[in-house]
Protein backbone atom coordinates (compact mmCIF):
# COMPACT_ATOMS: atom_id res chain seq x y z
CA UNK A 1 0.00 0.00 0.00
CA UNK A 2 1.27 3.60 -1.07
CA UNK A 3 1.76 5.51 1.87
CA UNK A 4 1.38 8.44 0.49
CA UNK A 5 -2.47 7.61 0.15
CA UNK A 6 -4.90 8.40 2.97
CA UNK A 7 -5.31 5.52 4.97
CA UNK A 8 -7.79 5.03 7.97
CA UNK A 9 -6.96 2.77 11.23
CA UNK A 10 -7.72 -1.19 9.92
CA UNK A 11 -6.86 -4.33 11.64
CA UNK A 12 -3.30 -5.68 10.93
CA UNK A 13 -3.42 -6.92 7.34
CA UNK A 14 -0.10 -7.96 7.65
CA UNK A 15 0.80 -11.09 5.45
CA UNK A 16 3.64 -13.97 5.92
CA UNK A 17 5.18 -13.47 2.58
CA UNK A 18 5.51 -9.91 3.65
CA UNK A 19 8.23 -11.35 6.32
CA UNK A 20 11.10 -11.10 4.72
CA UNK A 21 10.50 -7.07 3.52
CA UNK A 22 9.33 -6.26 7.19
CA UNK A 23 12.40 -7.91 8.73
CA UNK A 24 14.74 -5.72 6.16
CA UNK A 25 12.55 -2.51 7.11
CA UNK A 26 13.13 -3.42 10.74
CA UNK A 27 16.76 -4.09 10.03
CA UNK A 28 16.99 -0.06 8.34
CA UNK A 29 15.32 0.83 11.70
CA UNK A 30 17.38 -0.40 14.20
CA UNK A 31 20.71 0.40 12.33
CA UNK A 32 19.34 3.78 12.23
CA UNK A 33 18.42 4.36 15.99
CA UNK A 34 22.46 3.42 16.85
CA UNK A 35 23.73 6.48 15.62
CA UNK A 36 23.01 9.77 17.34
CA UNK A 37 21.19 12.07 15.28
CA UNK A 38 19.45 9.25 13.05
CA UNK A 39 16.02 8.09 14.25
CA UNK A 40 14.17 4.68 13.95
CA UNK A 41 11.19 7.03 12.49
CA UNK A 42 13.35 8.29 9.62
CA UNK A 43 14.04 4.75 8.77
CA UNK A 44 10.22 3.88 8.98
CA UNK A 45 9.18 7.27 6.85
CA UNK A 46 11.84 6.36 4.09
CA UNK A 47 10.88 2.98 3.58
CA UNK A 48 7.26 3.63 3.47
CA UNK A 49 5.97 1.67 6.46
CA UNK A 50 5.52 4.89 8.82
CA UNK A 51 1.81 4.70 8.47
CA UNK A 52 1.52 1.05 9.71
CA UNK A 53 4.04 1.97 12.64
CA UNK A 54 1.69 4.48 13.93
CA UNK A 55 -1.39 2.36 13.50
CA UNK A 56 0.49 -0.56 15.23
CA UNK A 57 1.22 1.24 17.96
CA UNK A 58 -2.36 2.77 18.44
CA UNK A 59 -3.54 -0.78 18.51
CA UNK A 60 -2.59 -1.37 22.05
CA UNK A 61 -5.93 0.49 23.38
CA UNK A 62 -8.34 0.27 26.26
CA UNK A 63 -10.13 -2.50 24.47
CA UNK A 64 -7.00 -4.23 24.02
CA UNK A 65 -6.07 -3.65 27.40
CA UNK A 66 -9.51 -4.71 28.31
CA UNK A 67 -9.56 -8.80 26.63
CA UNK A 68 -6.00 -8.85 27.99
CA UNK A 69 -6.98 -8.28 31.59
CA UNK A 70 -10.31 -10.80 31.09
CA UNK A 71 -7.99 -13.19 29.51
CA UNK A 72 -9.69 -12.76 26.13
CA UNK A 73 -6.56 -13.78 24.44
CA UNK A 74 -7.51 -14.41 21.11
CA UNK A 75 -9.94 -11.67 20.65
CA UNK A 76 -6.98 -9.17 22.21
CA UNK A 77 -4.45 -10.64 19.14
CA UNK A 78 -6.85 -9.57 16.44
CA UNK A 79 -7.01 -5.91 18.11
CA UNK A 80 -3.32 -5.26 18.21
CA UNK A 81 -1.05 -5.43 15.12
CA UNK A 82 1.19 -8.74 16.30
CA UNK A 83 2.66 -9.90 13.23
CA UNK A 84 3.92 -6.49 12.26
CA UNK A 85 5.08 -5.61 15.25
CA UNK A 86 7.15 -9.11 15.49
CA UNK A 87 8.64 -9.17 12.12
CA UNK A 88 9.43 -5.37 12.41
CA UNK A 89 10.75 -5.69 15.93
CA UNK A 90 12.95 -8.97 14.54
CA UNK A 91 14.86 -7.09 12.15
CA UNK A 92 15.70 -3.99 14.85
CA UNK A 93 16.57 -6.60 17.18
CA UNK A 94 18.61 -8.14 14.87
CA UNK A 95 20.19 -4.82 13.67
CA UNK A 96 21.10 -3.79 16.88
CA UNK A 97 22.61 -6.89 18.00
CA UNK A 98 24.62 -7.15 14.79
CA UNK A 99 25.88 -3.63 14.82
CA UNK A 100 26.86 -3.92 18.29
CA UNK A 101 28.57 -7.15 18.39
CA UNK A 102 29.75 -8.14 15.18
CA UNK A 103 29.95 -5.04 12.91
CA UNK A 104 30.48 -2.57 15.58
CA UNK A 105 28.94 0.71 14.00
CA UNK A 106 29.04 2.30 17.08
CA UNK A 107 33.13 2.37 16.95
CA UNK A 108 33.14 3.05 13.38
CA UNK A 109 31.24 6.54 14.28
CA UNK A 110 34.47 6.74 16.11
CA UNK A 111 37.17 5.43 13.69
CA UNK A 112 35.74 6.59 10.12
CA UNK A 113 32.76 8.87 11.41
CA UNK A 114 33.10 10.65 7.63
CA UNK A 115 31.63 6.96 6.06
CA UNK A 116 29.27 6.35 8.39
CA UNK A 117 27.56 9.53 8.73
CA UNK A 118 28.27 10.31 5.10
CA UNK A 119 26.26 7.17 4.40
CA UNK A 120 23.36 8.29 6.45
CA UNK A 121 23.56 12.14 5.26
CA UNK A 122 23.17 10.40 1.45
CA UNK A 123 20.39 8.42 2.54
CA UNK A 124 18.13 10.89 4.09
CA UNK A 125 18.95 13.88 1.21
CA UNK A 126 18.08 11.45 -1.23
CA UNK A 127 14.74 10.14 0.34
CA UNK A 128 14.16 14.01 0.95
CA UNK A 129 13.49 13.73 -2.99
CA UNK A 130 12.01 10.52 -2.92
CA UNK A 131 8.55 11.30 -0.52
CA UNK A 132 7.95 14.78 -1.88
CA UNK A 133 8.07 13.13 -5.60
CA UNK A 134 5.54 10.95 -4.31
CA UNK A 135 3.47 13.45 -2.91
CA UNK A 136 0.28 14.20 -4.79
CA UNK A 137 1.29 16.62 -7.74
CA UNK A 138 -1.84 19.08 -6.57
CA UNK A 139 -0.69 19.24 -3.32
CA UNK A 140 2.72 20.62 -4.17
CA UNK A 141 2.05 23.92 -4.69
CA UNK A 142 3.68 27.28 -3.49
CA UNK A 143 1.45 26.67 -0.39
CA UNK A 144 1.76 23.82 0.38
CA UNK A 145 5.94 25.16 1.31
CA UNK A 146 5.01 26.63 4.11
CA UNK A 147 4.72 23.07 6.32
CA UNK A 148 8.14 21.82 4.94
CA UNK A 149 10.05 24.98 5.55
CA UNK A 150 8.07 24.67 9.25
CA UNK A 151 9.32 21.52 10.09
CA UNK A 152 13.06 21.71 8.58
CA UNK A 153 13.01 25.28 10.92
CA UNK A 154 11.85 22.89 14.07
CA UNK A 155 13.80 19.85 13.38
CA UNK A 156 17.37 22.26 12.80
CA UNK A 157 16.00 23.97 16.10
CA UNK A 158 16.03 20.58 18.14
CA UNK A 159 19.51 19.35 16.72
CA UNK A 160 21.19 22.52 17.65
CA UNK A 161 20.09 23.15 21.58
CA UNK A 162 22.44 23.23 23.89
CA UNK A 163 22.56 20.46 27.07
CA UNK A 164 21.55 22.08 30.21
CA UNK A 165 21.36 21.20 33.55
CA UNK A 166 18.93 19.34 34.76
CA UNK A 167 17.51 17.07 37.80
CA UNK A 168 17.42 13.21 38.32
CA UNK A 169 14.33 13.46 40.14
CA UNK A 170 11.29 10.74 39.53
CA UNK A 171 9.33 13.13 37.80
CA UNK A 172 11.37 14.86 35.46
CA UNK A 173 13.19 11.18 34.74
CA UNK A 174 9.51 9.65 33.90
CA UNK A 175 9.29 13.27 31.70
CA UNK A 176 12.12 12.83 29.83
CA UNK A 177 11.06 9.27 28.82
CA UNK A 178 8.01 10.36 27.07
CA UNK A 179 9.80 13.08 25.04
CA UNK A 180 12.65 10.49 24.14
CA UNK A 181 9.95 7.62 23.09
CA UNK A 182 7.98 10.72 21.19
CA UNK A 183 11.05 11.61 19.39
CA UNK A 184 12.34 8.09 18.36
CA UNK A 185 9.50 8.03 16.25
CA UNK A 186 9.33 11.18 15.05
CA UNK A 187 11.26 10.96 11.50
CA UNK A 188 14.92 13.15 11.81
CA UNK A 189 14.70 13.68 15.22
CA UNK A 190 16.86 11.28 17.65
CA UNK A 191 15.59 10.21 20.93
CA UNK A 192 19.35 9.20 22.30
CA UNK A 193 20.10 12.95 21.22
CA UNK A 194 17.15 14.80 23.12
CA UNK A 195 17.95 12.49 26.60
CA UNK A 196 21.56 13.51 25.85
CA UNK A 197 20.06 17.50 25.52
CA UNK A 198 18.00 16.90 29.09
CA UNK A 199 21.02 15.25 30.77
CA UNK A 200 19.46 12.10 31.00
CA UNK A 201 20.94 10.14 28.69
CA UNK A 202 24.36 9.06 30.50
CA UNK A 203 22.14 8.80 33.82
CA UNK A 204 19.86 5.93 31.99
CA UNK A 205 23.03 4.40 30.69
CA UNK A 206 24.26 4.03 34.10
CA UNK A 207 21.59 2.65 35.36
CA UNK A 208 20.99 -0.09 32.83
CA UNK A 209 24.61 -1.04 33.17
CA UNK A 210 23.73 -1.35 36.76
CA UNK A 211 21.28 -4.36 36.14
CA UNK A 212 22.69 -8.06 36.84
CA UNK A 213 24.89 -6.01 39.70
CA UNK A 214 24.33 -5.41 43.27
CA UNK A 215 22.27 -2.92 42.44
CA UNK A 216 19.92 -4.44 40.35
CA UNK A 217 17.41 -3.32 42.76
CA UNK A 218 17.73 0.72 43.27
CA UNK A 219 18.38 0.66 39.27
CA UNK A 220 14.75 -1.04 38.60
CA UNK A 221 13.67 1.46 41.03
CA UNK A 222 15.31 4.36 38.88
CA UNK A 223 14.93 3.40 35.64
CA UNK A 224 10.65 2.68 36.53
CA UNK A 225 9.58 6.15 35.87
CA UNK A 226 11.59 6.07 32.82
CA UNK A 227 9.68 3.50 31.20
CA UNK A 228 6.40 4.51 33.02
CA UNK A 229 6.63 8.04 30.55
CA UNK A 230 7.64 6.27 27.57
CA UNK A 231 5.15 4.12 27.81
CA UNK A 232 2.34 6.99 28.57
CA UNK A 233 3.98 9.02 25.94
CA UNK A 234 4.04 6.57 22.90
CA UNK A 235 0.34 5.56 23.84
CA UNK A 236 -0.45 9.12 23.62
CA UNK A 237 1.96 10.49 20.63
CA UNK A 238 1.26 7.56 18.71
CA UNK A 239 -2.95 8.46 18.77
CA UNK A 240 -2.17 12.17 18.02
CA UNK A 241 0.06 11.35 15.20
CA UNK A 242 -2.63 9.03 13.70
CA UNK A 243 -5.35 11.52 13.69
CA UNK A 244 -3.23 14.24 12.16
CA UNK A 245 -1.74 11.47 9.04
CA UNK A 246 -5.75 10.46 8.97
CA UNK A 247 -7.12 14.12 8.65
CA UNK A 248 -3.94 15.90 6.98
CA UNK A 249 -2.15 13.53 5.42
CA UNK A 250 0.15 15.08 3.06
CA UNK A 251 0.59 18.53 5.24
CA UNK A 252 1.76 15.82 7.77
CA UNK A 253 4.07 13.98 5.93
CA UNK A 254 5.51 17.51 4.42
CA UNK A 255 6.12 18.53 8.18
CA UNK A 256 7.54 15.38 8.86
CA UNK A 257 9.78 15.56 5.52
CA UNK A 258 10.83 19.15 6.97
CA UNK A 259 12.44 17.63 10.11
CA UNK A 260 14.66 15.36 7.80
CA UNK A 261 15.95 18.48 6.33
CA UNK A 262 16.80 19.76 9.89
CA UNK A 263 18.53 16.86 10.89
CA UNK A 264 20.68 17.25 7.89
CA UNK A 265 23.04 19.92 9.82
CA UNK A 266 23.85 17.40 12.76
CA UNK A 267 24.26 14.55 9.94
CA UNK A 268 26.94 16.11 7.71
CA UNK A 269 29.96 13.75 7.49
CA UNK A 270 32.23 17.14 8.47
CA UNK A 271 31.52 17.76 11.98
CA UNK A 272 34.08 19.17 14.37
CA UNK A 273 32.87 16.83 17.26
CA UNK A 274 32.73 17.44 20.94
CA UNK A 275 32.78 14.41 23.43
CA UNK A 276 32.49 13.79 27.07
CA UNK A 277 34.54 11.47 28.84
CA UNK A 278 33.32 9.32 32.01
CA UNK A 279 34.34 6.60 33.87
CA UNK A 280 32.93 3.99 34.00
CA UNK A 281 35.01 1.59 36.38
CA UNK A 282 38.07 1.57 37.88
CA UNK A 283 40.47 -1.88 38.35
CA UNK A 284 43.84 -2.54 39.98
CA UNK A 285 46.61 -4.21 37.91
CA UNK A 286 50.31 -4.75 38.09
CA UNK A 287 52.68 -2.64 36.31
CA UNK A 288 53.95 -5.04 34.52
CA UNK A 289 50.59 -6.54 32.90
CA UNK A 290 50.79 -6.79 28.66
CA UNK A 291 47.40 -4.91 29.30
CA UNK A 292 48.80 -1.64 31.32
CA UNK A 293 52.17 -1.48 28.97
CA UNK A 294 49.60 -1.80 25.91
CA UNK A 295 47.84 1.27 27.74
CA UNK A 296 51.27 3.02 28.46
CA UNK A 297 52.54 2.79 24.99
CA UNK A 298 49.76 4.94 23.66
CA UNK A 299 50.42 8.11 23.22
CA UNK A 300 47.14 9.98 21.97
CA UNK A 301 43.66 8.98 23.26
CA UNK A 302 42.15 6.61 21.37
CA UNK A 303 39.05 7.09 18.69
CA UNK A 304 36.90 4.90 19.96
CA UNK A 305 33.46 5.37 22.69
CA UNK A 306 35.22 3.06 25.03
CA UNK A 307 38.74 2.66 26.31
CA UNK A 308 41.16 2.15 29.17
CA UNK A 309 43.53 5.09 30.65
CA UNK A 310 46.10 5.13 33.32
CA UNK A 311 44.70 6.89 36.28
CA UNK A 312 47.44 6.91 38.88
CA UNK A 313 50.37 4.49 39.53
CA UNK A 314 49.49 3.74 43.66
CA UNK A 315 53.26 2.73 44.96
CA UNK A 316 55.29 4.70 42.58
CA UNK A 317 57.86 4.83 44.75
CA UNK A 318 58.38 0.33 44.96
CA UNK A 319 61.67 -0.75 44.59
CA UNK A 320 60.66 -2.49 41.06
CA UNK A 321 58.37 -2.77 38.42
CA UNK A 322 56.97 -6.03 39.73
CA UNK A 323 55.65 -4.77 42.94
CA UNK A 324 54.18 -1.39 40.98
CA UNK A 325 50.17 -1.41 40.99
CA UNK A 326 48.30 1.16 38.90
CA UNK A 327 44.53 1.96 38.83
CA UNK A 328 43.47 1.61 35.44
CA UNK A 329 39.99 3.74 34.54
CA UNK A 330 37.50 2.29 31.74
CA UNK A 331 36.23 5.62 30.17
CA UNK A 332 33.42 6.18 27.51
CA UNK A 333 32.83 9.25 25.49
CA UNK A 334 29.62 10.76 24.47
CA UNK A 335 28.65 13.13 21.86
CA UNK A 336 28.15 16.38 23.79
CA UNK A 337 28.24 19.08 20.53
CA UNK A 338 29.15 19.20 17.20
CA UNK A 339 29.67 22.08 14.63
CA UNK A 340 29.67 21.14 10.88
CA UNK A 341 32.26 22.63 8.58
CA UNK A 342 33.88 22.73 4.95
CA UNK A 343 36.75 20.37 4.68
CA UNK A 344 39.46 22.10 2.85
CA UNK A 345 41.97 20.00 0.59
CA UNK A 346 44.62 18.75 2.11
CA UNK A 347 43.00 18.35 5.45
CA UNK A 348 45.11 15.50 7.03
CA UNK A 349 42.80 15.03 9.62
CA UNK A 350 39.60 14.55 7.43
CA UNK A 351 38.63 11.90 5.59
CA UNK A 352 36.80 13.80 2.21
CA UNK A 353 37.13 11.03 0.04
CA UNK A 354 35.35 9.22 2.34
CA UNK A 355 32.86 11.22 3.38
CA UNK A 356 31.78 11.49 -0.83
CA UNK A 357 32.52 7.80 -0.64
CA UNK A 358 29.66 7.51 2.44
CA UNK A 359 27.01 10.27 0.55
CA UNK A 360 27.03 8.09 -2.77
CA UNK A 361 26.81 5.21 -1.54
CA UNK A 362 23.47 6.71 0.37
CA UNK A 363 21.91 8.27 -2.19
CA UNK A 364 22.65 4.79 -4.44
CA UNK A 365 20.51 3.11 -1.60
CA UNK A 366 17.60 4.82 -2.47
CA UNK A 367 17.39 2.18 -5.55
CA UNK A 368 16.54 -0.25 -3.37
CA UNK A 369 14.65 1.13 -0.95
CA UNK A 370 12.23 3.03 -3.68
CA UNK A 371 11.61 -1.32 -4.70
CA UNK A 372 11.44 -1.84 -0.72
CA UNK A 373 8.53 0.72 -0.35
CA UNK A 374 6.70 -0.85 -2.72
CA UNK A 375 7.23 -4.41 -1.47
């Protein structure tokens, strides 16, 4: 089904031999949520399945709810989208664990940050193209600017505000869950990057991390009201976006188009990125470990979100290097700012070719997913 058509709320008509399209789709999705700046929703919006997402997520309603509680199972699986939901969820599942543990994307950002974002800037400029071409010819006219130039003006607006100081309390922790969950499926606009904006992102890092420790407990505890807003605000966001796609269709999807143009500032390959260290852990290990001398022999800090540093050496003044301990910190880095900027030639610290390399090799993917969207 063209998205681009008005569609009204249906049960899920989602077929079997639509698995292996979904999965894909999902796949797009998840890849897209691990970098910051790229949302799950622009992956959804590009490959023409943002519609269904929506409606999916509107399905879990009272009446759901409802044959749930009185153990009307089978009437409560024809209310809520299932199948979508599981073949959509398989591929970002699958995404996320294969971009975290076998192709790790996440240090790439790190080590060639030019490709990878380069890839992603290519791939949302050339769906940019892509939806509006699709758009209704009638309802592309001069006024019909007005909604993209509105939402490119309030997607640049979010990318570009500043992290400020803010509290850890219940409330504004259960808060910043619904405007994360809101924004992760909002197309352009990344959830990671607004909990980073309300200092809450490295807070619900640490707290995760804490699960399967000894304080599995107070982190459940913490991380409660969290989930509690995201789930209130999804279940909310989710109805209001449905009415508006129902009711305004293509002034929606223009708005929606406009906040991929915004993100386009934070997702230029040429970025003159600032990151914030913190430990994470702390361990004490001979001098003499391969490990520490590894550490030792390194003389700039490393590219990468994760790595080990020499704190302090505790005896410095033992006799040998045998009896020397050191305390060795684990220390990640998080995107705090970035500024984009014109690489000039010869720039031995930029990688141009492959940032062009990354854009073309975006804007190529468009081929297929133009065939996805119709599959």
């Amino acid at each position: 089904m063209n998205q681009i058509e008005e569609q009204k709320p249906h049960i899920d008509e989602t077929k079997w031999w639509e698995a292996p399209f979904l999965i894909i789709k999902g796949f797009l999705m998840g890849s897209a949520d691990i970098v910051p700046g790229v949302s799950g929703g622009t992956m959804a919006l590009i490959t023409g399945i943002y519609d269904r997402l929506i409606y999916a997520i509107k399905s879990v309603d009272q009446n759901f709810v409802k044959k749930i509680v009185t153990l009307k199972f089978a009437e409560a699986f024809t209310i809520f989208h299932w199948k979508f939901i599981f073949l959509l969820f398989t591929g970002l599942i699958s995404a996320v664990f294969f971009f975290t543990k076998v192709v790790p994307l996440q240090v790439y950002m790190f080590t060639h940050p030019e490709i990878v974002y380069g890839l992603f800037f290519g791939l949302i400029l050339g769906s940019v193209f892509l939806l509006i071409i699709e758009i209704a010819p009638e309802k592309r006219g001069w006024k019909n600017v007005f909604p993209l130039v509105a939402g490119a003006l309030v997607g640049f607006w979010i990318v570009t505000l500043v992290p400020t100081d803010t509290p850890s309390t219940a409330w504004f922790v259960m808060l910043s869950g619904a405007i994360s969950i809101c924004a992760m499926i909002l197309p352009g606009i990344s959830g990671s990057y607004l909990l980073l904006i309300l200092r809450q992102y490295d807070y619900i890092l640490t707290q995760l991390g804490n699960l399967g420790t000894s304080e599995t407990v107070a982190s459940i505890l913490n991380l409660a009201p969290f989930f509690a807003g995201a789930l209130v605000g999804i279940v909310l966001f989710s109805r209001v976006l449905s009415w508006l796609l129902k009711n305004f269709h293509a002034t929606t999807l223009l708005v929606l188009v406009g906040f991929l143009i915004g993100s386009l500032y934070v997702i230029w390959p040429y970025q003159d990125r600032q990151f914030e260290a913190s430990v994470r852990s702390t361990q004490v290990m001979n001098y003499t470990d391969p490990a520490v001398q590894e550490i030792l022999e390194t003389e700039d800090e490393p590219r990468l979100p994760r790595y080990q540093r020499i704190a302090r050496i505790i005896n410095p003044e033992a006799p040998s290097d045998d009896q020397r301990r050191v305390e060795v910190e684990t220390v990640s880095k998080k995107l705090l700012s970035s500024s984009p900027f014109i690489p000039e030639r010869g720039q031995e610290d930029v990688n141009v070719r492959g940032g062009i390399i990354g854009i073309t090799l975006g804007i190529l993917m468009i081929w297929v997913i133009s065939y996805l969207r119709k599959s």
